[in-house]
Structure formats: structure tokens, C-alpha cells
ModelCIF file with pLDDT and N, C-alpha, C, O atoms, coordinates in Angstrom:
data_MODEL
#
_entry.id   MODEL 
#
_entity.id                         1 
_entity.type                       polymer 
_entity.pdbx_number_of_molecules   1 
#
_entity_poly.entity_id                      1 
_entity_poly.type                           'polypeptide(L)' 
_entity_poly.nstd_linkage                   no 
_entity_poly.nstd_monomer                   no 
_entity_poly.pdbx_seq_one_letter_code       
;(UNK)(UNK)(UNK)(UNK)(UNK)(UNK)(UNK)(UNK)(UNK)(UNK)(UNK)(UNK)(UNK)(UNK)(UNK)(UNK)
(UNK)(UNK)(UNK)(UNK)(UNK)(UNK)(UNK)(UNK)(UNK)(UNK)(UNK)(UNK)(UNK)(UNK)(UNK)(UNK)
(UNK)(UNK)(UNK)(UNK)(UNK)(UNK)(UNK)(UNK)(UNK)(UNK)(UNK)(UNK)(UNK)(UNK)
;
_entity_poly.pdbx_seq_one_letter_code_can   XXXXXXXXXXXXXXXXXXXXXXXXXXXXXXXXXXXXXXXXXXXXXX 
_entity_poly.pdbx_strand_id                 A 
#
loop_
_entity_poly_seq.entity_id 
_entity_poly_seq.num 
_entity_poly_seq.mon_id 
_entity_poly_seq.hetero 
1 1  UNK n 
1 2  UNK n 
1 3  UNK n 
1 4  UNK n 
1 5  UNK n 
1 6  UNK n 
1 7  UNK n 
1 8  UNK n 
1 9  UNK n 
1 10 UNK n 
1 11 UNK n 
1 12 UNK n 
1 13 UNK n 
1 14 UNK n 
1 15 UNK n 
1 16 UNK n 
1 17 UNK n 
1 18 UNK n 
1 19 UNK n 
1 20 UNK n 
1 21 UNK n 
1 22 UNK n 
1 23 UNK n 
1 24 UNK n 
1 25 UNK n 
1 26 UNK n 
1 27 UNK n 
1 28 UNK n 
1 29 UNK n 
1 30 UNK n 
1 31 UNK n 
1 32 UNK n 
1 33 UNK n 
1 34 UNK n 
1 35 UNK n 
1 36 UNK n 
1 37 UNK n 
1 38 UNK n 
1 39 UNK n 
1 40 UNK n 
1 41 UNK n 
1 42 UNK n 
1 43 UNK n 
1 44 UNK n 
1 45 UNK n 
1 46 UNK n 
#
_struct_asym.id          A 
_struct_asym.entity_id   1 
#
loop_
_ma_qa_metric.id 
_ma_qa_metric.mode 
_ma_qa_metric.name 
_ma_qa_metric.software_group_id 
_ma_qa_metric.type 
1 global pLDDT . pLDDT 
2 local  pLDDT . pLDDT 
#
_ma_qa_metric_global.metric_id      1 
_ma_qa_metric_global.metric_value   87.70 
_ma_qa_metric_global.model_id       1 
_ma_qa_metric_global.ordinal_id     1 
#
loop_
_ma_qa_metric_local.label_asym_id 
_ma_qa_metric_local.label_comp_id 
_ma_qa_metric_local.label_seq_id 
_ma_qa_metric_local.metric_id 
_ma_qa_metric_local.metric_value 
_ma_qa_metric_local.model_id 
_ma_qa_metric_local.ordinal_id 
A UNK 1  2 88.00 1 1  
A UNK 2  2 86.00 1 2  
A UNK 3  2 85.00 1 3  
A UNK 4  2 89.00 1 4  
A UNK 5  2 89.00 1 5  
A UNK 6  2 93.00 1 6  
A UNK 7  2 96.00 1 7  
A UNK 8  2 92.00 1 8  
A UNK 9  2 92.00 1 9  
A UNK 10 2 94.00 1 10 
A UNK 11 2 96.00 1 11 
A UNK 12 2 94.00 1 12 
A UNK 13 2 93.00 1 13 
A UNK 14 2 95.00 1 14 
A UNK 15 2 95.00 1 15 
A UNK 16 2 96.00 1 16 
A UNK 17 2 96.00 1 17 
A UNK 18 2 95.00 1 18 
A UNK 19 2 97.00 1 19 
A UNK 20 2 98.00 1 20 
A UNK 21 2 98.00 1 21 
A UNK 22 2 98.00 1 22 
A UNK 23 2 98.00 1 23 
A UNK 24 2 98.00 1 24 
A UNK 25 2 97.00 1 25 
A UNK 26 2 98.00 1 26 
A UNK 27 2 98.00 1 27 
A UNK 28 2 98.00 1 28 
A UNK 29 2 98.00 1 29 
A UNK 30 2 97.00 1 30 
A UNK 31 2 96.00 1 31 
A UNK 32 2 93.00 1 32 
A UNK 33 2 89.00 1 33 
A UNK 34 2 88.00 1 34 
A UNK 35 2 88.00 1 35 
A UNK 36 2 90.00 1 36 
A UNK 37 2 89.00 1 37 
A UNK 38 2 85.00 1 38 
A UNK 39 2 90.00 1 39 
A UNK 40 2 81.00 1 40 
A UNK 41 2 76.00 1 41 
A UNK 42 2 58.00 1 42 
A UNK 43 2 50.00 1 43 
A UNK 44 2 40.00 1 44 
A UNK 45 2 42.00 1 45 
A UNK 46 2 42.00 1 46 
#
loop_
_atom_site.group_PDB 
_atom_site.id 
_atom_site.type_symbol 
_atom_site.label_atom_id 
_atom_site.label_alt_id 
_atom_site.label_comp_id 
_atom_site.label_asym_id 
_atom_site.label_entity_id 
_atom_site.label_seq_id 
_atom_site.pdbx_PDB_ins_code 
_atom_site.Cartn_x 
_atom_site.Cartn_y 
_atom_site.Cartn_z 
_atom_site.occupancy 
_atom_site.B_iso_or_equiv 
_atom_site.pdbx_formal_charge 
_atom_site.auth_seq_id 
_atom_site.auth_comp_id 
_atom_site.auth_asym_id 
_atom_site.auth_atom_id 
_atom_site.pdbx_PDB_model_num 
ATOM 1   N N  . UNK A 1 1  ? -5.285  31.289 -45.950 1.00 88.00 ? 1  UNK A N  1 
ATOM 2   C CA . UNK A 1 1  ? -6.209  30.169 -45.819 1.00 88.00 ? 1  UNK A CA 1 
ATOM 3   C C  . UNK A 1 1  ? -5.566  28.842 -46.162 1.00 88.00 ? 1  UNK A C  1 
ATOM 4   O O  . UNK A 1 1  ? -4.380  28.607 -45.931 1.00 88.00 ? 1  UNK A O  1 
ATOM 5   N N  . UNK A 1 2  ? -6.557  27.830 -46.829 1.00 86.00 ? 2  UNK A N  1 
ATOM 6   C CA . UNK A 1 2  ? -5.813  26.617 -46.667 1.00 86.00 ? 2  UNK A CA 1 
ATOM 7   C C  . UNK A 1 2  ? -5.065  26.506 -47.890 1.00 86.00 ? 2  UNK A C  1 
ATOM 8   O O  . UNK A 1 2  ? -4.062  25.792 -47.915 1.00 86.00 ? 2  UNK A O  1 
ATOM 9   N N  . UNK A 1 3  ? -5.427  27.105 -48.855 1.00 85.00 ? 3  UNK A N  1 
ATOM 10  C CA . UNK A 1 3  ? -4.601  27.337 -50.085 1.00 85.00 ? 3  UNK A CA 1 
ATOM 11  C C  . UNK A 1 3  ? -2.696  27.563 -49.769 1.00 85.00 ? 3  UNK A C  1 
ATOM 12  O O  . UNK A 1 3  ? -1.718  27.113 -50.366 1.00 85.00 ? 3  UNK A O  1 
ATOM 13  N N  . UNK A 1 4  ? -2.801  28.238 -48.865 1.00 89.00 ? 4  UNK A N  1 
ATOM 14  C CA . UNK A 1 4  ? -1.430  29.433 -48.018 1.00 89.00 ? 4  UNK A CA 1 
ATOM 15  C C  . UNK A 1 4  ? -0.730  27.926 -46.871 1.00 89.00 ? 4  UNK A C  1 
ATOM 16  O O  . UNK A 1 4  ? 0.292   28.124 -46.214 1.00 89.00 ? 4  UNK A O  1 
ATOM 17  N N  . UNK A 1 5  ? -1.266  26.913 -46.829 1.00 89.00 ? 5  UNK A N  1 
ATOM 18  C CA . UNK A 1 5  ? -1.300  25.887 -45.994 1.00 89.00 ? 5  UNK A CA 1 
ATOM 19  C C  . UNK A 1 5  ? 0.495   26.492 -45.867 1.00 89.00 ? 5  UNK A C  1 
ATOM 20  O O  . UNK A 1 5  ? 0.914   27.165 -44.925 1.00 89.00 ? 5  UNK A O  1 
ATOM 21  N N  . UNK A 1 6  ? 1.162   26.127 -46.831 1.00 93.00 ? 6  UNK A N  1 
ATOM 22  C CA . UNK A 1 6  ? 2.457   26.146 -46.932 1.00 93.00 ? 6  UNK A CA 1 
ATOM 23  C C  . UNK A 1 6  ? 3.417   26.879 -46.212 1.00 93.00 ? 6  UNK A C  1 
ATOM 24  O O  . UNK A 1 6  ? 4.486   26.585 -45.677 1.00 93.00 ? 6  UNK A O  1 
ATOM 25  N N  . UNK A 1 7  ? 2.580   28.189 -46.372 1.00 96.00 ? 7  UNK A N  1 
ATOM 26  C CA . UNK A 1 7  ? 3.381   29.658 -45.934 1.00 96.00 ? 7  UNK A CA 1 
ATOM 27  C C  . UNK A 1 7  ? 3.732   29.682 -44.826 1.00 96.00 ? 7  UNK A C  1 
ATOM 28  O O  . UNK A 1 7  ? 4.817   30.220 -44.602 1.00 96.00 ? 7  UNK A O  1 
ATOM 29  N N  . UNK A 1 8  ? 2.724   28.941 -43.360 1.00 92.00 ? 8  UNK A N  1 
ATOM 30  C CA . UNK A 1 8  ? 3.516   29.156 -42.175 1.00 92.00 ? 8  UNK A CA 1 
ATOM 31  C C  . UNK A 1 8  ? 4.765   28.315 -41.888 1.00 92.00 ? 8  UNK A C  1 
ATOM 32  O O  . UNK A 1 8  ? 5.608   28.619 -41.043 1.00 92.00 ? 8  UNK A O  1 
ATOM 33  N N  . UNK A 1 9  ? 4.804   27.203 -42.690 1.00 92.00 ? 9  UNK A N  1 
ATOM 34  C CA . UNK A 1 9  ? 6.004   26.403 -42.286 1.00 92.00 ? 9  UNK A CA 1 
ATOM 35  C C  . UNK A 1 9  ? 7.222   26.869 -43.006 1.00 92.00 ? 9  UNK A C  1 
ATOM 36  O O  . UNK A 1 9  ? 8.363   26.711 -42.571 1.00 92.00 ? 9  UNK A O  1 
ATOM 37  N N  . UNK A 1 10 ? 6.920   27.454 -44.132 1.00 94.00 ? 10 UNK A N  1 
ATOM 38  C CA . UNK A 1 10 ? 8.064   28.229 -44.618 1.00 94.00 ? 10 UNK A CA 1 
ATOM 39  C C  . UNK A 1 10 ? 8.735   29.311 -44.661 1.00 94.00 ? 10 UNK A C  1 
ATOM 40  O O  . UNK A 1 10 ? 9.772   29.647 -45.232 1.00 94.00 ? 10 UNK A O  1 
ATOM 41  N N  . UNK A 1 11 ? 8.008   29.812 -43.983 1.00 96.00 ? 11 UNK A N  1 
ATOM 42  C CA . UNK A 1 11 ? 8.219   31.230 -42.949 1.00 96.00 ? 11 UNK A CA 1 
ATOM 43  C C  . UNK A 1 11 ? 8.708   31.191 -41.954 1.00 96.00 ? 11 UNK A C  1 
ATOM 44  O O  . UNK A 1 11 ? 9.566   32.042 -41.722 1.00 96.00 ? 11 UNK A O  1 
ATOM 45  N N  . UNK A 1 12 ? 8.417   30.295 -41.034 1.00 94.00 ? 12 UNK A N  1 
ATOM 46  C CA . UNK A 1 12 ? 9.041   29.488 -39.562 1.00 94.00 ? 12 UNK A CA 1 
ATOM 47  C C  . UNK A 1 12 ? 10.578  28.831 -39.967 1.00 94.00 ? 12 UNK A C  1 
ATOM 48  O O  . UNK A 1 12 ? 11.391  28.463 -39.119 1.00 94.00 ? 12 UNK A O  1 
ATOM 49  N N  . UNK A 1 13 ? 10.754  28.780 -41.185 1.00 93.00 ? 13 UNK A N  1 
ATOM 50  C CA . UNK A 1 13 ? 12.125  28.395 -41.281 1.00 93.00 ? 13 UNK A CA 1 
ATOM 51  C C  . UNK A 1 13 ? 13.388  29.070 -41.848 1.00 93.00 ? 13 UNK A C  1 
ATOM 52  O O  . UNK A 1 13 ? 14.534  28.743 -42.156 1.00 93.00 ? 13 UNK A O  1 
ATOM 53  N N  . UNK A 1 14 ? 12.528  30.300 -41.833 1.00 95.00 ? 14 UNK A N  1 
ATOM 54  C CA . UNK A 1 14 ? 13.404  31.458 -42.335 1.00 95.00 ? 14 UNK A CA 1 
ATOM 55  C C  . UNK A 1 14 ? 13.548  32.865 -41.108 1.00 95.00 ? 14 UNK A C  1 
ATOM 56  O O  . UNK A 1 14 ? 13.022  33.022 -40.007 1.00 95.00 ? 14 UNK A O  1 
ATOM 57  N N  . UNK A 1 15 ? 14.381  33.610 -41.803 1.00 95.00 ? 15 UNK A N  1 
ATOM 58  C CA . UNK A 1 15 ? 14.456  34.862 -40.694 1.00 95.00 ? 15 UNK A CA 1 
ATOM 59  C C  . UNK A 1 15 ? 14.024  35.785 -41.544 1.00 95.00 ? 15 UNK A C  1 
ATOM 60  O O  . UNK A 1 15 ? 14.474  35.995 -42.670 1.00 95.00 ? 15 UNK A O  1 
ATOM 61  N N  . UNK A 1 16 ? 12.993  36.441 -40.914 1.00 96.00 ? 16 UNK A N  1 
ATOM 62  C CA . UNK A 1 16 ? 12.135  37.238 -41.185 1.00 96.00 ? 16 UNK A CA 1 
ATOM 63  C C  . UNK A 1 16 ? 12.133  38.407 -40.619 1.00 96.00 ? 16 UNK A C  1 
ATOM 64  O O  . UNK A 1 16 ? 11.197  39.134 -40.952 1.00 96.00 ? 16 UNK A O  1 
ATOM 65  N N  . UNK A 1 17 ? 12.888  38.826 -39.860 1.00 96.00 ? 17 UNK A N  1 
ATOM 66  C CA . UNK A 1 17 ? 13.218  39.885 -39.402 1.00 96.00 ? 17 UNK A CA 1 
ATOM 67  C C  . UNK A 1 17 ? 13.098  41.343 -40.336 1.00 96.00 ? 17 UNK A C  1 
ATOM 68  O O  . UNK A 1 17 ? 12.825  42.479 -39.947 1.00 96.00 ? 17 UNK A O  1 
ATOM 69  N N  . UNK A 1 18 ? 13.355  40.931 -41.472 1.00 95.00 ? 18 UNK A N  1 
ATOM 70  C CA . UNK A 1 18 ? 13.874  42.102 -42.321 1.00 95.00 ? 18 UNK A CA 1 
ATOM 71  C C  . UNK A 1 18 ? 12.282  42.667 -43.059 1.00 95.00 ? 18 UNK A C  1 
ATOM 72  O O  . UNK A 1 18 ? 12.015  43.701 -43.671 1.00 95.00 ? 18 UNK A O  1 
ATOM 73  N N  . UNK A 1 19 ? 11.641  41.763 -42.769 1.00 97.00 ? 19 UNK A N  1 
ATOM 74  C CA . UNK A 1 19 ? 10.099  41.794 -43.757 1.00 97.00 ? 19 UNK A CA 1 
ATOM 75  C C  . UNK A 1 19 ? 9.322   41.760 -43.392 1.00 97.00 ? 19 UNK A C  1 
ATOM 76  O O  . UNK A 1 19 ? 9.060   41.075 -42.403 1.00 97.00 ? 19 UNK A O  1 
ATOM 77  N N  . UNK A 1 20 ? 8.293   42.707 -44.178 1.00 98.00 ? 20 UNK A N  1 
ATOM 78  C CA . UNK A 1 20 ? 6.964   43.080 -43.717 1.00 98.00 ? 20 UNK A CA 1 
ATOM 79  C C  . UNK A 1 20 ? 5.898   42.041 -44.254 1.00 98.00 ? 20 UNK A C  1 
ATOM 80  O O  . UNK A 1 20 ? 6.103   41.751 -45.433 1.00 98.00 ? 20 UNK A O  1 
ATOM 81  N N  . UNK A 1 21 ? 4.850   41.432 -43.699 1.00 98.00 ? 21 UNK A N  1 
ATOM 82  C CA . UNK A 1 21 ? 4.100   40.827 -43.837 1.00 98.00 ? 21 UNK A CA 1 
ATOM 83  C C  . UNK A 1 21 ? 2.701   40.514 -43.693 1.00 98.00 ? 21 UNK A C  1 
ATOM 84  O O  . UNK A 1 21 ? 2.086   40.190 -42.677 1.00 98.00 ? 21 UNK A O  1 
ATOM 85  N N  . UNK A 1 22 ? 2.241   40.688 -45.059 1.00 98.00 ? 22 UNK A N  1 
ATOM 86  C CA . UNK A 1 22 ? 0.455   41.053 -44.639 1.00 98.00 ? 22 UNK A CA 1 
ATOM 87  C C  . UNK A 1 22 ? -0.211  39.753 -45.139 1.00 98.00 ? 22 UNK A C  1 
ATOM 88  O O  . UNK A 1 22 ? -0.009  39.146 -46.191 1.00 98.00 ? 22 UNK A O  1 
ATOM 89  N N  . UNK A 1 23 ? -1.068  39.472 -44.106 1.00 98.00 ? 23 UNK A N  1 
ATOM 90  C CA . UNK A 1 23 ? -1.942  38.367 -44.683 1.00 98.00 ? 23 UNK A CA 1 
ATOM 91  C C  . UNK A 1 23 ? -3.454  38.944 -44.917 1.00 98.00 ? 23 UNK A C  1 
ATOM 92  O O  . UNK A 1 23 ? -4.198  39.557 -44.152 1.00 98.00 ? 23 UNK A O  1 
ATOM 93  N N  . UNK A 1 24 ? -3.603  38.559 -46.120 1.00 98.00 ? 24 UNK A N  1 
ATOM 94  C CA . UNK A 1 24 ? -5.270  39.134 -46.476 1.00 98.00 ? 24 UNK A CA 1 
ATOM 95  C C  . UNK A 1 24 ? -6.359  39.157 -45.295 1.00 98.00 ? 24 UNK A C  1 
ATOM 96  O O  . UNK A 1 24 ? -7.048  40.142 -45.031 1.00 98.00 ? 24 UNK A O  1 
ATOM 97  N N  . UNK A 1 25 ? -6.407  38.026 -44.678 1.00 97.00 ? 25 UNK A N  1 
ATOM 98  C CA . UNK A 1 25 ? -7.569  37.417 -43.803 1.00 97.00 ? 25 UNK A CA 1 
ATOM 99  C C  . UNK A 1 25 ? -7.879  38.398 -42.860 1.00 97.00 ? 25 UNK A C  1 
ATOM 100 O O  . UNK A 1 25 ? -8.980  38.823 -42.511 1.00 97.00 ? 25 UNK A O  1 
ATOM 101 N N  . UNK A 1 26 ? -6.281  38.823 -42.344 1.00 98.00 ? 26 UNK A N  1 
ATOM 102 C CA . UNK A 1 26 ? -6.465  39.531 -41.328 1.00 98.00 ? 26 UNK A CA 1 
ATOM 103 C C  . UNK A 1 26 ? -6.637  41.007 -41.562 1.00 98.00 ? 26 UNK A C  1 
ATOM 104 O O  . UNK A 1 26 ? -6.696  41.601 -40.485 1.00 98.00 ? 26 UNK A O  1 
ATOM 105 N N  . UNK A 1 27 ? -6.735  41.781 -42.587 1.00 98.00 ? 27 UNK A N  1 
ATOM 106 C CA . UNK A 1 27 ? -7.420  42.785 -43.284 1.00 98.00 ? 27 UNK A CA 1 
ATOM 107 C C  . UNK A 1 27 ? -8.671  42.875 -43.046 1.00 98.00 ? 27 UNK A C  1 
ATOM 108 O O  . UNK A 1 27 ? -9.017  43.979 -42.626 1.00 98.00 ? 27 UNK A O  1 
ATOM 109 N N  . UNK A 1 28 ? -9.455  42.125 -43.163 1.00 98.00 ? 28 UNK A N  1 
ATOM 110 C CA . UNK A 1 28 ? -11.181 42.240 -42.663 1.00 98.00 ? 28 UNK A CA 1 
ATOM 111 C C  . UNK A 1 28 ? -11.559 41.159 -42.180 1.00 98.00 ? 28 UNK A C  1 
ATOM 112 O O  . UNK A 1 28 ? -10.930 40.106 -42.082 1.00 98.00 ? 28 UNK A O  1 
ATOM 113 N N  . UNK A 1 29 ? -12.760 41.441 -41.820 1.00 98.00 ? 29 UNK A N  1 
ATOM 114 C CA . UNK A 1 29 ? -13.614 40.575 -41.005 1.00 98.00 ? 29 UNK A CA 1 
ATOM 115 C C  . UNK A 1 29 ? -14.187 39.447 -41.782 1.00 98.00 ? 29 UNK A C  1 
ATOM 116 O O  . UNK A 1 29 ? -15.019 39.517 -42.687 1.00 98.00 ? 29 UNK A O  1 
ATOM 117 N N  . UNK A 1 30 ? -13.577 38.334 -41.254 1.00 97.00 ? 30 UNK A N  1 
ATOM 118 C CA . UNK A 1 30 ? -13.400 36.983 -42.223 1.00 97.00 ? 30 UNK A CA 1 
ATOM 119 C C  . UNK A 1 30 ? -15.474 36.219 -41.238 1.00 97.00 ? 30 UNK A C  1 
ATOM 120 O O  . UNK A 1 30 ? -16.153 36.617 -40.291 1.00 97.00 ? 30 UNK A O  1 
ATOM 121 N N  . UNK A 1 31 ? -15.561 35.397 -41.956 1.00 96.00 ? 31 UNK A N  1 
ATOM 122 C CA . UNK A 1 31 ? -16.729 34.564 -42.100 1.00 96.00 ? 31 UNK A CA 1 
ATOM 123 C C  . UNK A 1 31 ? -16.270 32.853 -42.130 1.00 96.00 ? 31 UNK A C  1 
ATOM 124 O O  . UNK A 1 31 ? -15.472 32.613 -43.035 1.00 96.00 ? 31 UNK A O  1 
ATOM 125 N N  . UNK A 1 32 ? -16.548 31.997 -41.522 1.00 93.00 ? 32 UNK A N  1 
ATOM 126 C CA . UNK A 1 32 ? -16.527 30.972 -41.694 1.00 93.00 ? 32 UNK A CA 1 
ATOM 127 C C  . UNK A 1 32 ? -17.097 30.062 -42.525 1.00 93.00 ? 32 UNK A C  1 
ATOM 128 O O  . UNK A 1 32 ? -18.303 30.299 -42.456 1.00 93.00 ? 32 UNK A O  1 
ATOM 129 N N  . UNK A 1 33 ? -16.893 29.018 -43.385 1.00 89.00 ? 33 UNK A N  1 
ATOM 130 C CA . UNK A 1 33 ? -17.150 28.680 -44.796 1.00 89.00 ? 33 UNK A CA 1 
ATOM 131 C C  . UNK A 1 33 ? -18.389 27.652 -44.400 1.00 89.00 ? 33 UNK A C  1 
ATOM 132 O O  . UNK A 1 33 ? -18.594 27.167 -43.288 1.00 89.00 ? 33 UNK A O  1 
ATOM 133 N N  . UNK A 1 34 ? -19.137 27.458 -45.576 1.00 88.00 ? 34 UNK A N  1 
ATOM 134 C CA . UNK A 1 34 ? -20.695 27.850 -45.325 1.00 88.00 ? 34 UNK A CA 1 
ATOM 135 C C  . UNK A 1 34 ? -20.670 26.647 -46.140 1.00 88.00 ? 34 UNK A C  1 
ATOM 136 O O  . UNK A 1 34 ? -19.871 26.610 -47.076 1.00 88.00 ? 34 UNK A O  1 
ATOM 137 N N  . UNK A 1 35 ? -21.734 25.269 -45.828 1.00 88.00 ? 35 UNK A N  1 
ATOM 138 C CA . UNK A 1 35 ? -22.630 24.400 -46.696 1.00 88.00 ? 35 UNK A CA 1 
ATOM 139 C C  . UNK A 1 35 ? -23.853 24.511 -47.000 1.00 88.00 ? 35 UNK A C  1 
ATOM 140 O O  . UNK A 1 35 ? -24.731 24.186 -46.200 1.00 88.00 ? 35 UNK A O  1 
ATOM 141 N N  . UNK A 1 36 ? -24.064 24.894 -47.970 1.00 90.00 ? 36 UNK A N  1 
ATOM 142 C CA . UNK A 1 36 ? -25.311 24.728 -48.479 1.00 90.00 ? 36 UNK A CA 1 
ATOM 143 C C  . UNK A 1 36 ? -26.340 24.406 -48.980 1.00 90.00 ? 36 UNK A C  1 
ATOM 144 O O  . UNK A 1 36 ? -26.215 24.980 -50.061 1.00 90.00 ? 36 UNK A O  1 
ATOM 145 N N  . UNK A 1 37 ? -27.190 23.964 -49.019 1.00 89.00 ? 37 UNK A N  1 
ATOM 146 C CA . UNK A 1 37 ? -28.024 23.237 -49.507 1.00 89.00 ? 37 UNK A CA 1 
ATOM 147 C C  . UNK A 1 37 ? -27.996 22.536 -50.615 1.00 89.00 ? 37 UNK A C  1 
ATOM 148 O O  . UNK A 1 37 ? -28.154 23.267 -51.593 1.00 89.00 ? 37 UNK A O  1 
ATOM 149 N N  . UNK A 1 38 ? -27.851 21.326 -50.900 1.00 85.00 ? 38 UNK A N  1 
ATOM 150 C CA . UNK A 1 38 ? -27.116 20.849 -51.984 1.00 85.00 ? 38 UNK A CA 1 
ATOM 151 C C  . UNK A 1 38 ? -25.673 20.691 -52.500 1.00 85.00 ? 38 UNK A C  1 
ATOM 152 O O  . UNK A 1 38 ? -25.307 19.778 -53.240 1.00 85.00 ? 38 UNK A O  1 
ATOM 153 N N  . UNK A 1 39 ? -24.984 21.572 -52.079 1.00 90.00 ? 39 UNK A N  1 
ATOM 154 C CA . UNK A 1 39 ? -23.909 21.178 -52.133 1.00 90.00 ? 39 UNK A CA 1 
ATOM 155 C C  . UNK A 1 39 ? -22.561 20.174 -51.482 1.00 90.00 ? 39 UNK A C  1 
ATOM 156 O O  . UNK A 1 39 ? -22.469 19.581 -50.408 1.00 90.00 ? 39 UNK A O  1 
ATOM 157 N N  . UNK A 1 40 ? -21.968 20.245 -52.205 1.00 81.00 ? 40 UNK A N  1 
ATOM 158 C CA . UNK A 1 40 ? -20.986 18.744 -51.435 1.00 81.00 ? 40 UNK A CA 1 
ATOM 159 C C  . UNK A 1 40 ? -19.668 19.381 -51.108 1.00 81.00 ? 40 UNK A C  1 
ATOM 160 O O  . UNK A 1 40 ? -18.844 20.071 -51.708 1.00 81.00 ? 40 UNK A O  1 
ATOM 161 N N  . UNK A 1 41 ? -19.854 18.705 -49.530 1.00 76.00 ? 41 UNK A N  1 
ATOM 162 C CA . UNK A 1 41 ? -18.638 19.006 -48.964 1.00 76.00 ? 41 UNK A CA 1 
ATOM 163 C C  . UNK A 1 41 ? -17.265 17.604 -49.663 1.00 76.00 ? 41 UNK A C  1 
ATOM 164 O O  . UNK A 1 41 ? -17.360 16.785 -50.577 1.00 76.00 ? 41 UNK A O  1 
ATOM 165 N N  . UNK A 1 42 ? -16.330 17.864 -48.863 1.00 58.00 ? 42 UNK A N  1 
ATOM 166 C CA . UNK A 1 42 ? -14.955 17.192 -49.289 1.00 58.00 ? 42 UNK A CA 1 
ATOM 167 C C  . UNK A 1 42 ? -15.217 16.074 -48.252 1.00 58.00 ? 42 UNK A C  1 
ATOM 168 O O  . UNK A 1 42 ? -14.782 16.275 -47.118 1.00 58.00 ? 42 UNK A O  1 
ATOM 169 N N  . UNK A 1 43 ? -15.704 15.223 -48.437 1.00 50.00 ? 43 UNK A N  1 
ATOM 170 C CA . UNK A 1 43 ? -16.071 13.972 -46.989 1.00 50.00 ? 43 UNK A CA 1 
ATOM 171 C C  . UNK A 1 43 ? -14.583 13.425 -46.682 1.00 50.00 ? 43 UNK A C  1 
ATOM 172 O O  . UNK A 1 43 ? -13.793 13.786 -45.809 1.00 50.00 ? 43 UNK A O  1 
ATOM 173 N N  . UNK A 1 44 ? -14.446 12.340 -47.782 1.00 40.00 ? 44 UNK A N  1 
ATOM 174 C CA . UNK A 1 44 ? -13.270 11.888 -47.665 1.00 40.00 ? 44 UNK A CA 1 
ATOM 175 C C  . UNK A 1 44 ? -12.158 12.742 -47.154 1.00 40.00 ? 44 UNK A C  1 
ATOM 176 O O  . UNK A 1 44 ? -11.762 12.274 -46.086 1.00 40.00 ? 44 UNK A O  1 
ATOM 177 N N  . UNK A 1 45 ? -11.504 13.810 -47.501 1.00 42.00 ? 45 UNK A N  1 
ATOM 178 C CA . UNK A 1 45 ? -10.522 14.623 -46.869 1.00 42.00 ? 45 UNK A CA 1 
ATOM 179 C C  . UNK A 1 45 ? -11.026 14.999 -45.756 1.00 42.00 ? 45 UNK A C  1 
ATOM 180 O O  . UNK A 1 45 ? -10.112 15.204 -44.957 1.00 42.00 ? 45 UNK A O  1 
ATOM 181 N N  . UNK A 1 46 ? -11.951 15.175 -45.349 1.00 42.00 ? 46 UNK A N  1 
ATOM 182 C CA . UNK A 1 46 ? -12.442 15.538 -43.859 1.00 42.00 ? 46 UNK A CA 1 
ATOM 183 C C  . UNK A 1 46 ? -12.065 14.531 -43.057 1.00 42.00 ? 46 UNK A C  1 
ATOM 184 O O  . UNK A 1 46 ? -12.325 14.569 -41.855 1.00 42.00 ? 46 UNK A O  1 
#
């Protein structure tokens, strides 16, 4: 996720050939992130 922001560009600059690689997300069936009533989104960074 966006936490991991990092990982694809630093992965793309390496050879990876040799390694196995699991990303959580794609383990199960992910959900898209949810506002809710009252709560505050990140405006400014949006």
C-alpha cells in the first residue's frame, strides 16, 4: 500500500531474479478505503 510507496522503485532498480516476492494485498481480497461519517480525510495531500 501507500506505506510500501517505496518498494516498487526500489525493486525496479535491482535484479530480482533470485527472489521470491509476496505482497500482502495480493493474498486476499482487498476493499477500497472508506470515509466515514465524521471523519477527516487528508485534503491538503489530496
Amino acid at each position: 500500500g501507500d506505506s510500501d510507496a517505496w518498494v516498487d522503485d526500489v525493486l525496479s532498480s535491482m535484479d530480482v531474479s533470485h527472489m521470491k516476492i509476496i505482497t500482502l494485498m495480493d493474498c486476499v481480497e482487498v476493499v477500497e478505503e472508506e470515509i466515514v461519517e465524521g471523519m477527516e480525510d487528508d485534503e491538503h495531500d489530496h
